[in-house]
PDB file of N, CA and C in Angstrom:
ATOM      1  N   UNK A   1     227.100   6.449   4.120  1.00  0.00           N
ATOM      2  CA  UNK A   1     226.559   5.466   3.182  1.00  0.00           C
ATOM      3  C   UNK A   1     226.624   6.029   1.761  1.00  0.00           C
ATOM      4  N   UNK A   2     226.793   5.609   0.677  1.00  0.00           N
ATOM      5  CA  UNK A   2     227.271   5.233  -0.572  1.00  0.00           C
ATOM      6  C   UNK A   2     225.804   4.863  -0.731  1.00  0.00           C
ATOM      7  N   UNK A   3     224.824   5.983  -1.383  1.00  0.00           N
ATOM      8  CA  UNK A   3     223.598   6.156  -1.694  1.00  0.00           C
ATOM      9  C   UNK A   3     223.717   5.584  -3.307  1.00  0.00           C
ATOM     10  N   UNK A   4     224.728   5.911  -4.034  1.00  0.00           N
ATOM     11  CA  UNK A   4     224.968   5.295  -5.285  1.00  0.00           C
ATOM     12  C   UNK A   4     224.692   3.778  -5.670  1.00  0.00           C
ATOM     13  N   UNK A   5     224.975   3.369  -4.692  1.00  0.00           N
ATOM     14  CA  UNK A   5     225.157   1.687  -4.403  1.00  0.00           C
ATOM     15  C   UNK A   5     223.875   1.103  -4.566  1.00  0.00           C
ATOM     16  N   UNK A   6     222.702   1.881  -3.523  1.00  0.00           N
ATOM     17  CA  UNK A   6     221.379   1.242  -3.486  1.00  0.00           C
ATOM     18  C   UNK A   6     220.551   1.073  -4.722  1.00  0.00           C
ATOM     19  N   UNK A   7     220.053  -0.006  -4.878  1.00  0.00           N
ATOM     20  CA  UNK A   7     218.735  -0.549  -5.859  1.00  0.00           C
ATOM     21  C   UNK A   7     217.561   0.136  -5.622  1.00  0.00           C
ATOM     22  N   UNK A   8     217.111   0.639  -6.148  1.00  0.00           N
ATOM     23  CA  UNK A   8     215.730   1.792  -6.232  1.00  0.00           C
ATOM     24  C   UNK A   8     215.192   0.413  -6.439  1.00  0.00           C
ATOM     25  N   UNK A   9     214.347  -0.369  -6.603  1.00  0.00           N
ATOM     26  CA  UNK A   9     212.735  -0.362  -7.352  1.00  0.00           C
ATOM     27  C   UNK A   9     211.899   0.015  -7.420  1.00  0.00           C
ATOM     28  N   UNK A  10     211.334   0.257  -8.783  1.00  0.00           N
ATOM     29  CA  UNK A  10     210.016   0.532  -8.940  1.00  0.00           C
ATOM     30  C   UNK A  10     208.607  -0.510  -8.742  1.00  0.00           C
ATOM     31  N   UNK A  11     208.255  -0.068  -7.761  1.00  0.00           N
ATOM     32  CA  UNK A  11     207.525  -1.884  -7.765  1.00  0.00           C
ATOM     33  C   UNK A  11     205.865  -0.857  -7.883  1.00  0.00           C
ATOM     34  N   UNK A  12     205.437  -1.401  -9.451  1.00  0.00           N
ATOM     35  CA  UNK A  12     204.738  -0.847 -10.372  1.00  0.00           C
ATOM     36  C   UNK A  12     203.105  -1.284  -9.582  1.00  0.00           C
ATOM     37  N   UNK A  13     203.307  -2.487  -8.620  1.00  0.00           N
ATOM     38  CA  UNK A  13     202.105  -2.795  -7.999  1.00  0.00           C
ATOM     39  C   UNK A  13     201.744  -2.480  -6.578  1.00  0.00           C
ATOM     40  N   UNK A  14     202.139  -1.554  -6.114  1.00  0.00           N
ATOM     41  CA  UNK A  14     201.779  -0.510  -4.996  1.00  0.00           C
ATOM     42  C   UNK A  14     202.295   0.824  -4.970  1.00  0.00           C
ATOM     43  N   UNK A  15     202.301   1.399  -6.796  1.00  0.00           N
ATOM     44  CA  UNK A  15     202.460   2.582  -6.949  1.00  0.00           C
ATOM     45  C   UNK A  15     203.986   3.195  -5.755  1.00  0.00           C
ATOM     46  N   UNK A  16     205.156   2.820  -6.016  1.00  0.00           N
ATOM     47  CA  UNK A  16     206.267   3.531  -5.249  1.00  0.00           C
ATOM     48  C   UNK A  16     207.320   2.798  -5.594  1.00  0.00           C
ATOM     49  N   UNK A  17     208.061   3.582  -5.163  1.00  0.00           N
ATOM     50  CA  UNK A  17     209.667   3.306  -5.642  1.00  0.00           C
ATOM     51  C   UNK A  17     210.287   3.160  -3.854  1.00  0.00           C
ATOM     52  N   UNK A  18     211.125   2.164  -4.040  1.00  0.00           N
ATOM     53  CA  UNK A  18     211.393   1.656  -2.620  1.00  0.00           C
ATOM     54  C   UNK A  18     212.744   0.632  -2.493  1.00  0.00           C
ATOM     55  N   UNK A  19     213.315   1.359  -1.468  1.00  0.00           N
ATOM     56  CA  UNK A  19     214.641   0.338  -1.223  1.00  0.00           C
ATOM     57  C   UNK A  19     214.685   0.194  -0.119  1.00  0.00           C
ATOM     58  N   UNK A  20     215.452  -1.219  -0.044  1.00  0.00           N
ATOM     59  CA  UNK A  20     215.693  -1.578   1.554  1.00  0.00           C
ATOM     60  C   UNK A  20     217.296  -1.419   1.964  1.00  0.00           C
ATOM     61  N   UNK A  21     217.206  -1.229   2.904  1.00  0.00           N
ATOM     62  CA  UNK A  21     218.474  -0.933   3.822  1.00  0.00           C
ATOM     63  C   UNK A  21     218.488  -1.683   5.267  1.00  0.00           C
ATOM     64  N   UNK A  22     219.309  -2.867   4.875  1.00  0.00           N
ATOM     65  CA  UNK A  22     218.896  -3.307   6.376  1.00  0.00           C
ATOM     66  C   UNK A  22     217.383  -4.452   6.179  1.00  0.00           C
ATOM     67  N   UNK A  23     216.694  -4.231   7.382  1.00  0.00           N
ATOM     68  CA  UNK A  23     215.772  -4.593   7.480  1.00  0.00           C
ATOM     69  C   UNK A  23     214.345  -3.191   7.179  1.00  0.00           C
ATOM     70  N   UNK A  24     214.865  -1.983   6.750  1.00  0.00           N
ATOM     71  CA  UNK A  24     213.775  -1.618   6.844  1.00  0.00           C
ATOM     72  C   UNK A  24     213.958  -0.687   5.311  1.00  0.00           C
ATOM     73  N   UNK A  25     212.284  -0.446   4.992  1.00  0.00           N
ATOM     74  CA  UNK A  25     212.319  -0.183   3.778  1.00  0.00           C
ATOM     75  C   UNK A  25     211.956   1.497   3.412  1.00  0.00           C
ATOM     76  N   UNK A  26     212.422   2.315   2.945  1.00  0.00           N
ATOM     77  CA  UNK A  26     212.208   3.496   2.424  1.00  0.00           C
ATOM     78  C   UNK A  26     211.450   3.641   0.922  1.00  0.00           C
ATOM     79  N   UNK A  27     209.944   4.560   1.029  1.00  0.00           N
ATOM     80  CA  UNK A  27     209.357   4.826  -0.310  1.00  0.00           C
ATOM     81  C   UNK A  27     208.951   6.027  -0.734  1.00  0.00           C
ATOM     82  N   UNK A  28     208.814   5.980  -2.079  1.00  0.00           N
ATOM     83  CA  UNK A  28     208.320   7.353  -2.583  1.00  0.00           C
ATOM     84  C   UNK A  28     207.191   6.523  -3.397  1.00  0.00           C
ATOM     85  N   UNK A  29     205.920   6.935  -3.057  1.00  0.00           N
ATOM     86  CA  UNK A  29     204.290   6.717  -3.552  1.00  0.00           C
ATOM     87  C   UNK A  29     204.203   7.535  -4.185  1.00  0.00           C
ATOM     88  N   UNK A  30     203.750   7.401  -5.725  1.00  0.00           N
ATOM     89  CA  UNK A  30     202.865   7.983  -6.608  1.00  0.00           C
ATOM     90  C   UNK A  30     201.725   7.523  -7.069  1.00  0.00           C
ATOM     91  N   UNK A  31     201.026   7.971  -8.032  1.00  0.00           N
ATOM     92  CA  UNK A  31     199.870   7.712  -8.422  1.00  0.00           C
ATOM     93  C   UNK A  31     200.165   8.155 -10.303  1.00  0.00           C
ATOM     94  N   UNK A  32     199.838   7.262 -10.924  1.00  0.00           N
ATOM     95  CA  UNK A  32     199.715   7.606 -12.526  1.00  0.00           C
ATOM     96  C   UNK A  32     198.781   7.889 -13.137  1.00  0.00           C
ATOM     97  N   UNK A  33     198.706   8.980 -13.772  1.00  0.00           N
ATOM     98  CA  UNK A  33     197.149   9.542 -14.012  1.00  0.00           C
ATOM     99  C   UNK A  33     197.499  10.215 -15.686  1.00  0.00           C
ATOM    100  N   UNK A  34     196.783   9.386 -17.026  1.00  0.00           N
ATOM    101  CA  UNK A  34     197.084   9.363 -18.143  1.00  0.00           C
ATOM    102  C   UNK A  34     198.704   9.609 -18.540  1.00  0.00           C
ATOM    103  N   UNK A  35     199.103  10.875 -18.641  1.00  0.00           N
ATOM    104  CA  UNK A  35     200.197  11.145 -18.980  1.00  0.00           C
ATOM    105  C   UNK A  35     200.624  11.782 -17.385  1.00  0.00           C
ATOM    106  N   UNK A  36     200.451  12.023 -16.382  1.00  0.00           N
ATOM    107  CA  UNK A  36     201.097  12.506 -15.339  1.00  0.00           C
ATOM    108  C   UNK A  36     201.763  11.262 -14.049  1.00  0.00           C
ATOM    109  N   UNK A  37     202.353  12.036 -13.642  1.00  0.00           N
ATOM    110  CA  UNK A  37     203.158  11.419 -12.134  1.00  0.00           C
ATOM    111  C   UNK A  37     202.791  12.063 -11.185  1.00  0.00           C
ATOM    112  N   UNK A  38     202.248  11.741 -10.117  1.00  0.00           N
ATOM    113  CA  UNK A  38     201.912  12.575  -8.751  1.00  0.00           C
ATOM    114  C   UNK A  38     202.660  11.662  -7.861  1.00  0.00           C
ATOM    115  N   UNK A  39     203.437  12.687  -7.622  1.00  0.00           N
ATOM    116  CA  UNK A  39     204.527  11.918  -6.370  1.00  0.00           C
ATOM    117  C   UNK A  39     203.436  13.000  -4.856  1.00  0.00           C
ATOM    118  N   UNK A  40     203.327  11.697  -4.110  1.00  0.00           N
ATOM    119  CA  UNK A  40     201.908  11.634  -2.844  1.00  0.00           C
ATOM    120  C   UNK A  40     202.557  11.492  -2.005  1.00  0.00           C
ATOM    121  N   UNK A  41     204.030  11.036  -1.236  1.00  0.00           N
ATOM    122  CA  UNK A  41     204.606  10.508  -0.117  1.00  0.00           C
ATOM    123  C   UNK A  41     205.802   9.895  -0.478  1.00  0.00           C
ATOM    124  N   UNK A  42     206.483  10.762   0.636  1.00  0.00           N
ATOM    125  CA  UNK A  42     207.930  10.116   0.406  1.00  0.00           C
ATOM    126  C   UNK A  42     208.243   9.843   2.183  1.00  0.00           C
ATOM    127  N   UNK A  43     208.677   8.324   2.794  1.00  0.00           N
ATOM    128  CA  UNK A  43     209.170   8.159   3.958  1.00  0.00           C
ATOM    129  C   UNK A  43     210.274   7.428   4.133  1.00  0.00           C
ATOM    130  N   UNK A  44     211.387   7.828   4.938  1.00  0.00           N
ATOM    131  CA  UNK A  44     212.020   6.919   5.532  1.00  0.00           C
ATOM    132  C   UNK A  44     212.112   6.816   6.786  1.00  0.00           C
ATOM    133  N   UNK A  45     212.341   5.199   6.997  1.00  0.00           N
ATOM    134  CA  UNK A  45     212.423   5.090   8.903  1.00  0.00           C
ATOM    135  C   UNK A  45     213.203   6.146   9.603  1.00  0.00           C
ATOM    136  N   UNK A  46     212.858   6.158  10.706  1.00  0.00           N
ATOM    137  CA  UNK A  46     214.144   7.410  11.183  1.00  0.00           C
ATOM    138  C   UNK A  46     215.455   6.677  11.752  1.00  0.00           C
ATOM    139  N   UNK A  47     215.284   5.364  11.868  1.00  0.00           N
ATOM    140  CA  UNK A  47     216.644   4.826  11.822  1.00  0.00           C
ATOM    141  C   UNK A  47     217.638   4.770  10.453  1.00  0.00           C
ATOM    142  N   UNK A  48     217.540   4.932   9.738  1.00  0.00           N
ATOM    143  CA  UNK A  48     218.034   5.304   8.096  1.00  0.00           C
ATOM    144  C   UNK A  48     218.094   6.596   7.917  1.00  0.00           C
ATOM    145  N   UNK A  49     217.442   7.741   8.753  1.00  0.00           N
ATOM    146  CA  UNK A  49     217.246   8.823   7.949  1.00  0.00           C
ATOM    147  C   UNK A  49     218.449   9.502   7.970  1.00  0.00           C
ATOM    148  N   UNK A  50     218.655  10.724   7.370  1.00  0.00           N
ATOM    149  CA  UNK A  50     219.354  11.753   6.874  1.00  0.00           C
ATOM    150  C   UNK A  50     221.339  10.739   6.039  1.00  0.00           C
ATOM    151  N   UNK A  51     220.974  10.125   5.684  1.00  0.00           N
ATOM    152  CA  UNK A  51     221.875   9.638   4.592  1.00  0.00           C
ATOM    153  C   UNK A  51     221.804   9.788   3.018  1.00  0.00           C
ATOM    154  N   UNK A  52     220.850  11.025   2.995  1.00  0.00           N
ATOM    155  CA  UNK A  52     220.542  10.692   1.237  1.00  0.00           C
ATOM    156  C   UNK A  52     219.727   9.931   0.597  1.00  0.00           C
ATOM    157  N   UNK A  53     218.857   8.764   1.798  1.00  0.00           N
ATOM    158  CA  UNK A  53     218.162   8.039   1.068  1.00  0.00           C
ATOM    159  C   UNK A  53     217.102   8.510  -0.223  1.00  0.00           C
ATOM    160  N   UNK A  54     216.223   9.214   1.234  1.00  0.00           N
ATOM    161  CA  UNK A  54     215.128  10.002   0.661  1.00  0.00           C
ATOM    162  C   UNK A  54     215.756  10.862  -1.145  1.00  0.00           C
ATOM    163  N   UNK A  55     216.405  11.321  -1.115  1.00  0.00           N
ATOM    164  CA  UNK A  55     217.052  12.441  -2.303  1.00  0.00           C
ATOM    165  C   UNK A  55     217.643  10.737  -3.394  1.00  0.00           C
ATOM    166  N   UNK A  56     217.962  10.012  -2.927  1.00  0.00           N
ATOM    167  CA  UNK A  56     217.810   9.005  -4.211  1.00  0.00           C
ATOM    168  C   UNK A  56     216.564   8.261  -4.567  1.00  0.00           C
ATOM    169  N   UNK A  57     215.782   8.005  -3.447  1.00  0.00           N
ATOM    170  CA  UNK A  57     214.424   7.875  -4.401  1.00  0.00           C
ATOM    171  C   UNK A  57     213.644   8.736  -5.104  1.00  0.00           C
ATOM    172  N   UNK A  58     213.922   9.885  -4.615  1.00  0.00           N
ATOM    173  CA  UNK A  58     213.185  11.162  -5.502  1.00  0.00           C
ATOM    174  C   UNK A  58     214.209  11.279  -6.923  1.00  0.00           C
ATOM    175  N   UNK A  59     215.723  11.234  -6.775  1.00  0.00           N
ATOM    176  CA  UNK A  59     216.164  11.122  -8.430  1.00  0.00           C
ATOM    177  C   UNK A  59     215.669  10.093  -9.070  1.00  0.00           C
ATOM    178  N   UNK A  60     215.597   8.480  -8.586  1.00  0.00           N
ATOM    179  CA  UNK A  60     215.060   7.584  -9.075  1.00  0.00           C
ATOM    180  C   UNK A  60     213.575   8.058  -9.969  1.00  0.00           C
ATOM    181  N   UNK A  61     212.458   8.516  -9.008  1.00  0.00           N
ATOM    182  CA  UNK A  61     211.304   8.851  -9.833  1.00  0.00           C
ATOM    183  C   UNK A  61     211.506   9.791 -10.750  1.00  0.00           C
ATOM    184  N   UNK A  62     211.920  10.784 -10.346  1.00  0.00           N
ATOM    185  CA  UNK A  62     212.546  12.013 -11.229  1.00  0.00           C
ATOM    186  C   UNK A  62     212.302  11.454 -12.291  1.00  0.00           C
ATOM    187  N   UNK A  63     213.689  10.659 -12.586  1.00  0.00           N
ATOM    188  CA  UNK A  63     214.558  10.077 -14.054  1.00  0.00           C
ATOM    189  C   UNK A  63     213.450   9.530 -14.821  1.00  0.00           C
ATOM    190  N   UNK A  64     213.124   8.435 -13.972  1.00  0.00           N
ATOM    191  CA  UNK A  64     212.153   8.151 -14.325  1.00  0.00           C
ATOM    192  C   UNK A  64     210.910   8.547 -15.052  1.00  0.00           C
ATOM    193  N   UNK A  65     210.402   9.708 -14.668  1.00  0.00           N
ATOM    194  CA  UNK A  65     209.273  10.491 -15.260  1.00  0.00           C
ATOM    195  C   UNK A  65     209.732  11.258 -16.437  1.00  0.00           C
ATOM    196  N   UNK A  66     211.013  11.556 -16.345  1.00  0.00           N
ATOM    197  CA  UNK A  66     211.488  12.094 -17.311  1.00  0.00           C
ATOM    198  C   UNK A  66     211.648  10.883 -18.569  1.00  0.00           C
ATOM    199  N   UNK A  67     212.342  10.388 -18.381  1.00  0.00           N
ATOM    200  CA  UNK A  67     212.262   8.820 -19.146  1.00  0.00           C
ATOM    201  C   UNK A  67     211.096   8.674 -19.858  1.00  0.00           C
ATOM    202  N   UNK A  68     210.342   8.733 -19.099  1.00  0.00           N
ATOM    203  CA  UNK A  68     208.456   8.251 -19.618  1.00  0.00           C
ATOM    204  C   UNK A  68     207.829   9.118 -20.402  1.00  0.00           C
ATOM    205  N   UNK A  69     208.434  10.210 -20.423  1.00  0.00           N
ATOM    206  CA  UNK A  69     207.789  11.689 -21.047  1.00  0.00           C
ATOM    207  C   UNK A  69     206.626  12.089 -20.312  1.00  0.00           C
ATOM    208  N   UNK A  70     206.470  11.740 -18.733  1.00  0.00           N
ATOM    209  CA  UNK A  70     205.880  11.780 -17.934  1.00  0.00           C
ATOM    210  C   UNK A  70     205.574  13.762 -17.295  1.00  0.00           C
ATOM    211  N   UNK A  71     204.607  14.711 -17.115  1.00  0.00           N
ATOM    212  CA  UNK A  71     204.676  15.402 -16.488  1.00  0.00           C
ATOM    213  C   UNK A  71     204.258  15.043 -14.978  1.00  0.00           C
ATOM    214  N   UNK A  72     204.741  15.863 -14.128  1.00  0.00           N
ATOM    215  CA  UNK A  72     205.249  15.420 -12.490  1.00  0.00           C
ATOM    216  C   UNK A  72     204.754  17.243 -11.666  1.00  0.00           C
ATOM    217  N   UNK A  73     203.487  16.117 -11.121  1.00  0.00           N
ATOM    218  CA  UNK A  73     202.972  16.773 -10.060  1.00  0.00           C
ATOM    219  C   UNK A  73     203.673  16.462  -8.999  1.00  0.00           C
ATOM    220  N   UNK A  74     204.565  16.911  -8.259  1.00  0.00           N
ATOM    221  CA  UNK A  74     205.312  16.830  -6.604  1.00  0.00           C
ATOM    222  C   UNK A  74     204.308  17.444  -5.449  1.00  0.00           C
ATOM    223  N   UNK A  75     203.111  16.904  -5.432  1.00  0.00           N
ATOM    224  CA  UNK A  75     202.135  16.715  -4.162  1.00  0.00           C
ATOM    225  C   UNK A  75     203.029  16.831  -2.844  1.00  0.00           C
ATOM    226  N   UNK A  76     204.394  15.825  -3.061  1.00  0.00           N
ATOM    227  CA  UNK A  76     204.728  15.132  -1.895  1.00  0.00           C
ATOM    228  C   UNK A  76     205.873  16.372  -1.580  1.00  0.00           C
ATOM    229  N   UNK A  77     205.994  17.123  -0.500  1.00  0.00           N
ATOM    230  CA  UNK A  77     206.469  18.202  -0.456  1.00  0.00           C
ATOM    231  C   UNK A  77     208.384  17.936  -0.170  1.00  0.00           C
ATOM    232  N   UNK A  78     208.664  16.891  -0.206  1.00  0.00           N
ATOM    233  CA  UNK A  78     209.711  16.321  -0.281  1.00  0.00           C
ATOM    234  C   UNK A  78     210.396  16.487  -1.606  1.00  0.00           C
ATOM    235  N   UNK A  79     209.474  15.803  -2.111  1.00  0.00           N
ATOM    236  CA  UNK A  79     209.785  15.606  -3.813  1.00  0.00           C
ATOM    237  C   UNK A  79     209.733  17.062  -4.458  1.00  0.00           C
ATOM    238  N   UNK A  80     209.211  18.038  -3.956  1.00  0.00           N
ATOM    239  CA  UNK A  80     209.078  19.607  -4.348  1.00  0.00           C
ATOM    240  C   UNK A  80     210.427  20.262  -4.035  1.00  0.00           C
ATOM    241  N   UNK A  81     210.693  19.713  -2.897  1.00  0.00           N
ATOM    242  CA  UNK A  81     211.717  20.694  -2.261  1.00  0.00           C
ATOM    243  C   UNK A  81     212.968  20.187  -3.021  1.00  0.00           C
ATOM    244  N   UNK A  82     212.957  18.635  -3.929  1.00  0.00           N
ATOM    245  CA  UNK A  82     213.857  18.479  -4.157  1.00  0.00           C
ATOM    246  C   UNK A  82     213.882  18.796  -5.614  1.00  0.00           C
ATOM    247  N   UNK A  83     212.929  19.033  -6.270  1.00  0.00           N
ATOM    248  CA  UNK A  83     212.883  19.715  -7.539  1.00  0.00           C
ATOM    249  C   UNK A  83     213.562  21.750  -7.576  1.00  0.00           C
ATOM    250  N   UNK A  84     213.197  21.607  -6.372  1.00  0.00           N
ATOM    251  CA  UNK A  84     213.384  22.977  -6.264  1.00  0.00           C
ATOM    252  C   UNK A  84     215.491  23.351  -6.213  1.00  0.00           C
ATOM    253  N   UNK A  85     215.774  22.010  -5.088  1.00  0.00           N
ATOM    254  CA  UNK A  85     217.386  21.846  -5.693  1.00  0.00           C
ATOM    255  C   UNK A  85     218.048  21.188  -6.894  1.00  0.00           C
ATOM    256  N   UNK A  86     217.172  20.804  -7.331  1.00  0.00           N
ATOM    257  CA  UNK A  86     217.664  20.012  -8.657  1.00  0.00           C
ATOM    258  C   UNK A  86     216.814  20.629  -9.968  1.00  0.00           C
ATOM    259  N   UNK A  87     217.258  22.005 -10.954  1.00  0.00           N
ATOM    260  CA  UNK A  87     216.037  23.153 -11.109  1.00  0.00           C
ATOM    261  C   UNK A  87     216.052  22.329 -13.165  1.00  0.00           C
ATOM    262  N   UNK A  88     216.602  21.409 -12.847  1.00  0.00           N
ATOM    263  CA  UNK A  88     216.961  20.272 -14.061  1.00  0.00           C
ATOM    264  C   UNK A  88     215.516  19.820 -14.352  1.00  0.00           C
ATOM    265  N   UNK A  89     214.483  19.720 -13.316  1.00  0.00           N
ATOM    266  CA  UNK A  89     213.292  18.681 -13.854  1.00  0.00           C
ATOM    267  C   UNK A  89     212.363  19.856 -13.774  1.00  0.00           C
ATOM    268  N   UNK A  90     212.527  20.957 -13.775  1.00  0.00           N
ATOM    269  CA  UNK A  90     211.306  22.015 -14.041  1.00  0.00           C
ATOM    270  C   UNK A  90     210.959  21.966 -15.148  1.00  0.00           C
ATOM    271  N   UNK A  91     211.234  21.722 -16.140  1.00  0.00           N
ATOM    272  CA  UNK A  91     210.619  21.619 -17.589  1.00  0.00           C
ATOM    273  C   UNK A  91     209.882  20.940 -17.653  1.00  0.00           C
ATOM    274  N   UNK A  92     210.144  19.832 -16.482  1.00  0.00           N
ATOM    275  CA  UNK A  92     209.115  18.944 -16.763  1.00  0.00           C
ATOM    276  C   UNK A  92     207.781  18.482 -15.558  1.00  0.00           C
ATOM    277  N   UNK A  93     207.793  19.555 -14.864  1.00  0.00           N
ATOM    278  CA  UNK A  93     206.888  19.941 -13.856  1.00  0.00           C
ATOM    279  C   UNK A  93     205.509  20.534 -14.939  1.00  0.00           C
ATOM    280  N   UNK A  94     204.460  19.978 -14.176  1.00  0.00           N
ATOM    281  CA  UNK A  94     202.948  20.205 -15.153  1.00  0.00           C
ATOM    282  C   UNK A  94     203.284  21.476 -15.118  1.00  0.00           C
ATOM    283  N   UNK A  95     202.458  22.314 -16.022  1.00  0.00           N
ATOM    284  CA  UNK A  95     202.708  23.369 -16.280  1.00  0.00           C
ATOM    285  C   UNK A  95     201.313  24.078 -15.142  1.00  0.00           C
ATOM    286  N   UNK A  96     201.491  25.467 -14.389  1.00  0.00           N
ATOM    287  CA  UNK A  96     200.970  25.759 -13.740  1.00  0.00           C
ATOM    288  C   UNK A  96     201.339  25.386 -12.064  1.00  0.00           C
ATOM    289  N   UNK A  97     201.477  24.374 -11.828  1.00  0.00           N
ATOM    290  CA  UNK A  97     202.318  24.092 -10.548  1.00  0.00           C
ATOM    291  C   UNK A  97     203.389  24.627 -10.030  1.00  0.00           C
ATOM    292  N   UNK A  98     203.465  25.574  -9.327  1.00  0.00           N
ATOM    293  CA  UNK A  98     204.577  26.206  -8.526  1.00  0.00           C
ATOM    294  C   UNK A  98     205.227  25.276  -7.507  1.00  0.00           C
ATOM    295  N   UNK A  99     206.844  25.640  -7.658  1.00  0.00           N
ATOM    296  CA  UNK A  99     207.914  25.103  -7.327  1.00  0.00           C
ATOM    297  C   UNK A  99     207.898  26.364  -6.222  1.00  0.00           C
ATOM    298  N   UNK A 100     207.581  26.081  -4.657  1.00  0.00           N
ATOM    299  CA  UNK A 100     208.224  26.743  -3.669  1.00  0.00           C
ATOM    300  C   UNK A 100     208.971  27.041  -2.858  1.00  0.00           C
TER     301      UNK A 100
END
């Protein structure tokens, strides 16, 4: 699958970023807190999984937070691990939060 292709939304009224595939839907939940992003949960069905989904909704928020001038708590240990391969959004990881 051609992860490029998919429509992220941000759907701003249940806090997550989420695409569908099919009939079923994949999200990454945050929470906005003054100037921060806390990414809380990232799932996809396991009929969808290991195609990259997951790793394009986490660039989606990423960009996103970056975009916003947002600092980004990665709670969601998904979203950590993928900061940790992508070492591009550490600048913009709260300061004090370790990347493990």
């Amino acid at each position: 699958m051609d992860t490029s292709q998919l429509q992220v939304i941000n759907n701003e009224a249940k806090n997550r970023f989420e695409v569908k595939v099919d009939k079923y839907l994949a999200i990454c939940e945050y929470k906005l807190v003054k100037d921060r992003i806390i990414f809380t949960h990232t799932e996809v069905p396991p009929a969808i999984e290991g195609q990259g989904i997951a790793s394009r909704l986490a660039k989606t928020g990423l960009d996103y937070a970056v975009a916003n001038n947002l600092k980004i708590m990665p709670l969601c240990p998904y979203v950590a691990a993928y900061i940790k391969r992508h070492p591009e959004y550490l600048p913009h990881v709260m300061e004090g939060f370790n990347i493990k």
